[in-house]
C-alpha atoms as a PDB file:
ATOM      1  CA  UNK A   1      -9.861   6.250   1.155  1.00  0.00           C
ATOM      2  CA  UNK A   2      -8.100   4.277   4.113  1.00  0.00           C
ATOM      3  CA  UNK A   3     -10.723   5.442   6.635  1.00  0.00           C
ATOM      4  CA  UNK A   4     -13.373   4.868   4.454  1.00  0.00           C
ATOM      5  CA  UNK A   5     -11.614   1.363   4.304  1.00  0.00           C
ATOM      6  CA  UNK A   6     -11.561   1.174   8.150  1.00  0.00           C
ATOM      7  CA  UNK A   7     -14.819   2.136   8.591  1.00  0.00           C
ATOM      8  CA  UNK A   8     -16.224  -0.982   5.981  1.00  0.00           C
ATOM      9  CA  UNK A   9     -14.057  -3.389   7.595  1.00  0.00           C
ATOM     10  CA  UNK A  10     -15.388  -1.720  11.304  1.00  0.00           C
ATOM     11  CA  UNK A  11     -18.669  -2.257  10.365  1.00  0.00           C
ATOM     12  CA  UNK A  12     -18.314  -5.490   8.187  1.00  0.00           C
ATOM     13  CA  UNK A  13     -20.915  -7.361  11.026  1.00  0.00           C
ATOM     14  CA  UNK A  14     -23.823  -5.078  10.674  1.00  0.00           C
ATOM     15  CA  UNK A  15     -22.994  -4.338   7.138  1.00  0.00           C
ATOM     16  CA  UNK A  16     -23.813  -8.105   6.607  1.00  0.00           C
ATOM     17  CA  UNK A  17     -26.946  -8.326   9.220  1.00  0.00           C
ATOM     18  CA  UNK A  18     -28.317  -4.948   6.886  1.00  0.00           C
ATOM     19  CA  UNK A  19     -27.926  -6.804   3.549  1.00  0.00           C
ATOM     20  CA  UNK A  20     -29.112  -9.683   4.954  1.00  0.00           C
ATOM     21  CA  UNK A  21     -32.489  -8.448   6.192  1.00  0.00           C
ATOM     22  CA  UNK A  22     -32.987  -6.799   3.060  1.00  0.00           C
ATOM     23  CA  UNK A  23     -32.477 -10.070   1.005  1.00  0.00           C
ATOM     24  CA  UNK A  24     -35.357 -11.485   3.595  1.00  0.00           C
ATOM     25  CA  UNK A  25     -37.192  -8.731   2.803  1.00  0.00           C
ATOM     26  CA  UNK A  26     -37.112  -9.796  -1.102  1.00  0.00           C
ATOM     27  CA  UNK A  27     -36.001  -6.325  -2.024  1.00  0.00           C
ATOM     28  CA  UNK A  28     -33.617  -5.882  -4.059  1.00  0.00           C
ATOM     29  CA  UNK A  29     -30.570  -5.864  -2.351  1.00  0.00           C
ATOM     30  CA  UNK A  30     -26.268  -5.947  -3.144  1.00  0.00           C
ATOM     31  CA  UNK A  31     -24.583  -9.024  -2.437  1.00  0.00           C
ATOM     32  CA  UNK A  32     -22.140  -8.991   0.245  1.00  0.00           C
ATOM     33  CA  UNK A  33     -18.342  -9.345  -0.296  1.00  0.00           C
ATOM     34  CA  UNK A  34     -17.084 -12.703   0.224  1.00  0.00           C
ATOM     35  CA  UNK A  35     -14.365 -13.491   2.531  1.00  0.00           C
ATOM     36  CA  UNK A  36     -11.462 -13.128  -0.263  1.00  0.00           C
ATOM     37  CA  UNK A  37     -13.185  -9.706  -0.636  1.00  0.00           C
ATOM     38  CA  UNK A  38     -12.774  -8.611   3.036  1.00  0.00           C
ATOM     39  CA  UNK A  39      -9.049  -9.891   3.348  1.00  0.00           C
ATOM     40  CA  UNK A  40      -8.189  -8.172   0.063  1.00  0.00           C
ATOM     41  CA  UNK A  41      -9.691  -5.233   1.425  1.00  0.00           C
ATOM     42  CA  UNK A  42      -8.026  -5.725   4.978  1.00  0.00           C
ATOM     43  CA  UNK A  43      -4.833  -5.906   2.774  1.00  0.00           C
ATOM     44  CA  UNK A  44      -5.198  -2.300   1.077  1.00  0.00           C
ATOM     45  CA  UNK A  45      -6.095  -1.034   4.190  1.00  0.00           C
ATOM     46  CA  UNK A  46      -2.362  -1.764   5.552  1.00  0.00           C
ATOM     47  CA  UNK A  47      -0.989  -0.402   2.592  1.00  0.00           C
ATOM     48  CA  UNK A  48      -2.771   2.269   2.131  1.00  0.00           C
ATOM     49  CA  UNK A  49      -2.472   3.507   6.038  1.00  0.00           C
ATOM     50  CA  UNK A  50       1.247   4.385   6.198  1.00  0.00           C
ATOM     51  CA  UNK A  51       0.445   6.460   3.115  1.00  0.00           C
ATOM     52  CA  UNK A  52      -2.373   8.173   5.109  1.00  0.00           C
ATOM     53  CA  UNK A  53      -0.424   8.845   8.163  1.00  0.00           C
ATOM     54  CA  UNK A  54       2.530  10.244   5.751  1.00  0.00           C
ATOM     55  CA  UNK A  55       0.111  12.671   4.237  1.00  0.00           C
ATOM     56  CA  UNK A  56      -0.980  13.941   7.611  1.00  0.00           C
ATOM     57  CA  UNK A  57       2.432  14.419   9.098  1.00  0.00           C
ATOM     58  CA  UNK A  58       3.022  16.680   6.141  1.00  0.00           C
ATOM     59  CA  UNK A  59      -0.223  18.446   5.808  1.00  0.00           C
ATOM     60  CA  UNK A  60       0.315  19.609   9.831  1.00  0.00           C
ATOM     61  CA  UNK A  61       3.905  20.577   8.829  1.00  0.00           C
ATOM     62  CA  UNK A  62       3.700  24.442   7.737  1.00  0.00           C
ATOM     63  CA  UNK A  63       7.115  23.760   5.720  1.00  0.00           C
ATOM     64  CA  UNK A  64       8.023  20.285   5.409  1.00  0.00           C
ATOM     65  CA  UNK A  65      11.799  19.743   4.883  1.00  0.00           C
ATOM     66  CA  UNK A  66      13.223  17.854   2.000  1.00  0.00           C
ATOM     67  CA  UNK A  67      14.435  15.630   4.912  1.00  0.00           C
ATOM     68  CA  UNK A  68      11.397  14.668   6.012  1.00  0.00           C
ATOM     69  CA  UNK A  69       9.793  14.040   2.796  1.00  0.00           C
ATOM     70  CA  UNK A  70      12.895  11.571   2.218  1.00  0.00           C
ATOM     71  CA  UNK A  71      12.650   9.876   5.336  1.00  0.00           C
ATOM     72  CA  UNK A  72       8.740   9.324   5.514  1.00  0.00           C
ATOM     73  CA  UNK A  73       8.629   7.618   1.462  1.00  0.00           C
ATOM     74  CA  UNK A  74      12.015   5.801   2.208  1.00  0.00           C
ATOM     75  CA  UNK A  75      10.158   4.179   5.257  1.00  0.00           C
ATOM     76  CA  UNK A  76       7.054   3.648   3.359  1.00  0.00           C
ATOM     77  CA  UNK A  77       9.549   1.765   0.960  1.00  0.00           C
ATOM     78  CA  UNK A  78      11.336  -0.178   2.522  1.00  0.00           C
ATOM     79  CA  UNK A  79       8.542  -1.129   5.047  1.00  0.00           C
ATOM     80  CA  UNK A  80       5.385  -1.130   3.457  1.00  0.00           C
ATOM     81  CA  UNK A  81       5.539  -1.569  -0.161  1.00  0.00           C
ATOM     82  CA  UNK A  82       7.325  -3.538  -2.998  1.00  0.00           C
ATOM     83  CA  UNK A  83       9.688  -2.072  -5.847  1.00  0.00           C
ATOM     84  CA  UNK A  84       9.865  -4.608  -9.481  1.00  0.00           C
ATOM     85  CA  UNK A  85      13.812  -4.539  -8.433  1.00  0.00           C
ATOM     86  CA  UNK A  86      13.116  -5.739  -5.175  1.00  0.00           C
ATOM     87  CA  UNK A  87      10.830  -8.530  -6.997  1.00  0.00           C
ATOM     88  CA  UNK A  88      13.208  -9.605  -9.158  1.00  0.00           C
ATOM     89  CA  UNK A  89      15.833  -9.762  -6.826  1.00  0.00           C
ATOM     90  CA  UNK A  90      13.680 -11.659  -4.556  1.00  0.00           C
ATOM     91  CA  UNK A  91      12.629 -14.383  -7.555  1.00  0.00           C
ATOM     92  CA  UNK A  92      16.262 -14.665  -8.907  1.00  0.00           C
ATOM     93  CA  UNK A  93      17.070 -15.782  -5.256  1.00  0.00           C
ATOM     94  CA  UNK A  94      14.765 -18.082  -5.647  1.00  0.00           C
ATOM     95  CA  UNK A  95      15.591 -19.651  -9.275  1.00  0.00           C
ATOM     96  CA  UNK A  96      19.220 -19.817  -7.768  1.00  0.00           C
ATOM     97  CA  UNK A  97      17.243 -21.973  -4.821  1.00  0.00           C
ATOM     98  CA  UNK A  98      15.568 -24.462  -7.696  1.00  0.00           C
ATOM     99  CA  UNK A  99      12.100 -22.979  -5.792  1.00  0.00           C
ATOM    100  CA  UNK A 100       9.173 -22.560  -8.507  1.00  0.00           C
ATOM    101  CA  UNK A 101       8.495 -19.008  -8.574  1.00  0.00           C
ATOM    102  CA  UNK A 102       4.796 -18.437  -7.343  1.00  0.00           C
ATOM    103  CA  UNK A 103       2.710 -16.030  -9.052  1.00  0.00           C
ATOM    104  CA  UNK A 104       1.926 -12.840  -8.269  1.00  0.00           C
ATOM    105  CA  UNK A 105      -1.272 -11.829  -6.130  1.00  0.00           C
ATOM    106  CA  UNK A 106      -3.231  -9.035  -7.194  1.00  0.00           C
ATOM    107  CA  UNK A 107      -1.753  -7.438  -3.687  1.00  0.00           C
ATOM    108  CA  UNK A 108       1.604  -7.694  -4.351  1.00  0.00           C
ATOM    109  CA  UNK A 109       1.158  -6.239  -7.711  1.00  0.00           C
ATOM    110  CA  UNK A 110      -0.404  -3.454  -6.440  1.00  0.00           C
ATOM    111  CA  UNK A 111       2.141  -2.572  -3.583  1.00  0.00           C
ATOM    112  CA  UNK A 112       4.915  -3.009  -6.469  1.00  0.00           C
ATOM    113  CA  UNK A 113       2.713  -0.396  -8.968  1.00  0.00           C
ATOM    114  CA  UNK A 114       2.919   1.940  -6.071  1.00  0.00           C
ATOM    115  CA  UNK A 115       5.964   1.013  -4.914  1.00  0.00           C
ATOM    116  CA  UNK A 116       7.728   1.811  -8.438  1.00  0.00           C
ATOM    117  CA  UNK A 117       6.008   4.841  -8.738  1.00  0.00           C
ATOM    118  CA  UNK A 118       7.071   6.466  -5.482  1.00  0.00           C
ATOM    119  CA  UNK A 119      10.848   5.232  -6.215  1.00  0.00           C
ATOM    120  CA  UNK A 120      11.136   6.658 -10.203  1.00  0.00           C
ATOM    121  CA  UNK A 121       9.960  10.124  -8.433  1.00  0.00           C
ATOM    122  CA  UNK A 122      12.378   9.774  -5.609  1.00  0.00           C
ATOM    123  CA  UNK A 123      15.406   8.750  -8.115  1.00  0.00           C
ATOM    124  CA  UNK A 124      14.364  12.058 -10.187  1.00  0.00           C
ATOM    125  CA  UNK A 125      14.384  14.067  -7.330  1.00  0.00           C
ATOM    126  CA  UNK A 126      18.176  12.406  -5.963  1.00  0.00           C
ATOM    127  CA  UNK A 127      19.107  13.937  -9.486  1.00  0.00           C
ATOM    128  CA  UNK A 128      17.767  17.172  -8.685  1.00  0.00           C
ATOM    129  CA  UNK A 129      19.664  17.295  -5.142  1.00  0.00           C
ATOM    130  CA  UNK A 130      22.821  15.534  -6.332  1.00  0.00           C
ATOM    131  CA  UNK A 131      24.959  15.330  -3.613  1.00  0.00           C
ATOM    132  CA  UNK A 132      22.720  15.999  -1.368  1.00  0.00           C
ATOM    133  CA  UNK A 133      20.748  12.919  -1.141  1.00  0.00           C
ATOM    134  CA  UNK A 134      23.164  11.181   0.292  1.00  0.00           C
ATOM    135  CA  UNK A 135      22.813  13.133   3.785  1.00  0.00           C
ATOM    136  CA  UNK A 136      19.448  11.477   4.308  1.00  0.00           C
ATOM    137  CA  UNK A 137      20.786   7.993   4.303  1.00  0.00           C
ATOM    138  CA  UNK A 138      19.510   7.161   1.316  1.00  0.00           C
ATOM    139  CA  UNK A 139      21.626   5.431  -2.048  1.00  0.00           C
END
């Protein structure tokens, strides 16, 4: 999905010149993204590549370690993506502040729905290890 992401945005020039000379042509042809399109696409691209180049440091692993696992979603966590505790935190800081809390782009959302689903199965697995978990450096 990310290089298929890369590859649109890569190509976003001729992809436009193609449509466009098929419009001329008065076939019928699909409209072009708009600019909000583009950038929203741009923006799932940086989400989503972290979670690409986690997958390939564990496919070429021939037994990944727990460790590892940890290390690479913690990172992707704390880094890359948004938890609904993290949100609230961050818009309780801002009530205390008297700032208006601003809504919440269709981005954001999305890096909090995958955010929140990578943490529950992290927390289920902490239970799993126990004591454990700790080692890693994470809560």
């Amino acid at each position: 999905m990310c290089v298929m992401i890369h590859h649109l945005l890569y190509n976003q020039v001729p992809i436009a010149a193609t449509l466009a000379k098929l419009s001329a042509s008065k076939e019928k042809a699909p409209n072009n993204l708009t600019k909000e399109e583009w950038n929203l696409l741009a923006s799932f691209e940086k989400i989503l590549d972290p979670l690409q180049q986690a997958t390939t440091i564990l496919q070429s692993q021939k037994i990944p370690t727990i460790r590892t696992i940890f290390l690479i979603i913690h990172n992707i966590l704390s880094l890359h993506l948004n938890t609904t505790t993290a949100l609230q935190q961050w818009q309780a800081a801002l009530q205390q502040q008297g700032i208006t809390i601003p809504s919440v782009s269709l981005l954001e959302s999305f890096k909090i729905l995958v955010g929140d689903h990578i943490n529950k199965n992290i927390q289920h697995s902490h239970w799993r290890l126990g004591e454990g978990a700790h080692i890693i450096g994470l809560p």
